[in-house]
Protein backbone atom coordinates (compact mmCIF):
# COMPACT_ATOMS: atom_id res chain seq x y z
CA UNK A 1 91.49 100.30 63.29
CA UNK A 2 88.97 97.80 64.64
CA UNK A 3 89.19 95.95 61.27
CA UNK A 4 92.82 94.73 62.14
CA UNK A 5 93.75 91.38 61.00
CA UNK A 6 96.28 89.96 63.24
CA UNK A 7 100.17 89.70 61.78
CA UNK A 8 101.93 86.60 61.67
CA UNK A 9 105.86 86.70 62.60
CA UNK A 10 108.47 84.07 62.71
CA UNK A 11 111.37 84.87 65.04
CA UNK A 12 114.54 83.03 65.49
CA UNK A 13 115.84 82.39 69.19
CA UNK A 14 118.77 80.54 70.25
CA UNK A 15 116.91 78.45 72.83
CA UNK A 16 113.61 77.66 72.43
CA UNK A 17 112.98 76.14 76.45
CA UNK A 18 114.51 79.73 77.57
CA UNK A 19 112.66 81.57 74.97
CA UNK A 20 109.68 79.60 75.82
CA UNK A 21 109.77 80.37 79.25
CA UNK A 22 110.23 84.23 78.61
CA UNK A 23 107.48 84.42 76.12
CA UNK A 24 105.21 82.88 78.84
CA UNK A 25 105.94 83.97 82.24
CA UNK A 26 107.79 87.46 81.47
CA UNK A 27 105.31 88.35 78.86
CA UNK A 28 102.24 86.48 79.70
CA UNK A 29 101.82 85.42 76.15
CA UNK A 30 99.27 82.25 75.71
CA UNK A 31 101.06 79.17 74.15
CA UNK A 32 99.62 77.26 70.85
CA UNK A 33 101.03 74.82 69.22
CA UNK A 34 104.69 73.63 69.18
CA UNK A 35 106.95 71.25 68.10
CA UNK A 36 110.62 70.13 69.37
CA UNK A 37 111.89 72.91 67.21
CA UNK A 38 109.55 75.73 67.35
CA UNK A 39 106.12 77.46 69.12
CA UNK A 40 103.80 79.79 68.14
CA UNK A 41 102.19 81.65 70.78
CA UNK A 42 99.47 84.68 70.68
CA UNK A 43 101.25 87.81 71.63
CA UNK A 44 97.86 90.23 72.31
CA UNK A 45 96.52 88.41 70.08
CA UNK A 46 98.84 88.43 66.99
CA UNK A 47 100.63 84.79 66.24
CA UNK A 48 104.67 84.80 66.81
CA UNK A 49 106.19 81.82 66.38
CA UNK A 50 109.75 81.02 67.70
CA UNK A 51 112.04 78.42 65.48
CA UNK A 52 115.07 77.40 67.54
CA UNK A 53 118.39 78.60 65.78
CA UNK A 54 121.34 77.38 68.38
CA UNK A 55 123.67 79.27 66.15
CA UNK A 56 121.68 82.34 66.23
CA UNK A 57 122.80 85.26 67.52
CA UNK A 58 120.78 89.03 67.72
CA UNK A 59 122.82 92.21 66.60
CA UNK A 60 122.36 95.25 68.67
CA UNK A 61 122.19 97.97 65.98
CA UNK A 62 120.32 101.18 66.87
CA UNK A 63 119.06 104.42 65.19
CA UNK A 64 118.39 108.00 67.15
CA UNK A 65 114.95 108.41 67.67
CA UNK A 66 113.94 111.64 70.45
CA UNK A 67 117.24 111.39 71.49
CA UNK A 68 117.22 107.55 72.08
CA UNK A 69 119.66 104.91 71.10
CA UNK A 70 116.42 102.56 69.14
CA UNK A 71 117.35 99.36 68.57
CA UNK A 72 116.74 98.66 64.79
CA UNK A 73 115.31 95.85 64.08
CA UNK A 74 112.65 95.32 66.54
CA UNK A 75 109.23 94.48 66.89
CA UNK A 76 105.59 94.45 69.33
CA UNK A 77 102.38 95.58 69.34
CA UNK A 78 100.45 98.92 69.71
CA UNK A 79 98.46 98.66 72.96
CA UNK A 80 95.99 100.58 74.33
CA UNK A 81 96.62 103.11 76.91
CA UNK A 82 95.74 101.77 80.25
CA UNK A 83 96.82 98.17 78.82
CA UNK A 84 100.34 99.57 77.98
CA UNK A 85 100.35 101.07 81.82
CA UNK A 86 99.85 97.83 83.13
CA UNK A 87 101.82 95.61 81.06
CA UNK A 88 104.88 98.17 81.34
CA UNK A 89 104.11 97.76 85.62
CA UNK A 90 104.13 94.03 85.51
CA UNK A 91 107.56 94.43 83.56
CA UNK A 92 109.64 96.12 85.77
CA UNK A 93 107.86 94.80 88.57
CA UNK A 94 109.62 91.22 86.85
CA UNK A 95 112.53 93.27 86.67
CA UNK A 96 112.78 93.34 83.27
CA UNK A 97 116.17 95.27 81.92
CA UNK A 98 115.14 97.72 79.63
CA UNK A 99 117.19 99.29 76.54
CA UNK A 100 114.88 102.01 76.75
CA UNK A 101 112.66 102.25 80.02
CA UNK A 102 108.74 103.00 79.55
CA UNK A 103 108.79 106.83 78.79
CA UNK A 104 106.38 109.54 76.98
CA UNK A 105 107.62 109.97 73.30
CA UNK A 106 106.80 113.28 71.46
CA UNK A 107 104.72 114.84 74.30
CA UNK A 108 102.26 117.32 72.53
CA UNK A 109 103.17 116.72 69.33
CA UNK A 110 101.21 114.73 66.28
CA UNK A 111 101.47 110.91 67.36
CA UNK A 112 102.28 111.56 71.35
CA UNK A 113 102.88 108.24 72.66
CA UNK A 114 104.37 105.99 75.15
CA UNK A 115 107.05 103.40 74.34
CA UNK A 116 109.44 100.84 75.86
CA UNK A 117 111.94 98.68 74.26
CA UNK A 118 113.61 95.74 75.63
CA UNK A 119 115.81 92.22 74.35
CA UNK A 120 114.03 88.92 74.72
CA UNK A 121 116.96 86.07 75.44
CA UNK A 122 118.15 85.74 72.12
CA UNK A 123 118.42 89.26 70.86
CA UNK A 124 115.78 90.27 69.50
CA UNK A 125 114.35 93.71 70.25
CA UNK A 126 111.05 94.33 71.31
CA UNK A 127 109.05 97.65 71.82
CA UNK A 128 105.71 98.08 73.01
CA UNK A 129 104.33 101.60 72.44
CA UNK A 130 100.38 103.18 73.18
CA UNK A 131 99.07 106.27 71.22
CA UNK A 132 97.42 109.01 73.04
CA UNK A 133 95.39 109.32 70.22
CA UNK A 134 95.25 106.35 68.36
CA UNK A 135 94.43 108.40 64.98
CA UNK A 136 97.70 109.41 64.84
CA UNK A 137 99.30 106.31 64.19
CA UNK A 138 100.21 107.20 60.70
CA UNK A 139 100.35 110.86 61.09
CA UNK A 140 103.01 112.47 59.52
């Protein structure tokens, strides 16, 4: 896993200043470059870029996953364990409304792991999840 290349995803959002602002102070993601009409920041360290769409709008579809209404599509990044702790701590402590609050997924069972999921402004769903053993990512 250390060999990792980070992904690069584009994202629509309907406002980039509110997105913007999200992205940055909710998330703590590091701004790069921008232009009137879009941003890229480094989301742990992966590049997400945000292109203003005013006429964009997110559809809340969802799957049942553990008994959990998942929203389908989403997206995030596999953290470690202590760093998922204490990003999903900083989020509620911003009060963050979750569509699924931080929970233990699949306790004791091949690819045990913890996982939030959450709507950034526009719609878009987000979940952050951590691996008790990270060599079960892909285990069936």
């Amino acid at each position: 896993m250390a060999s990792l290349s980070p992904f690069h995803l584009a994202i629509p959002v309907r406002n980039l200043s509110t997105s913007k602002h999200f992205y940055e102070e909710t998330l703590g993601c590091n701004p790069g470059r921008s232009t009137n009409d879009w941003a890229d920041y480094s989301l742990f360290g992966h590049q997400l870029v945000l292109h203003e769409d005013k006429n964009y709008e997110g559809r809340k579809q969802f799957n049942e996953v553990d008994g959990k209404s998942v929203p389908i599509p989403h997206f995030g990044v596999v953290l470690k364990w202590k760093v998922f702790h204490t990003f999903s701590q900083k989020l509620i402590d911003k009060k963050i409304v979750f569509q699924i609050a931080p929970y233990l997924r699949f306790e004791g069972l091949a690819g045990e792991q913890l996982t939030m999921f959450f709507y950034d402004p526009s719609g878009n769903a987000l979940e952050f999840k951590s691996f008790k053993n990270i060599d079960q990512l892909f285990t069936a």
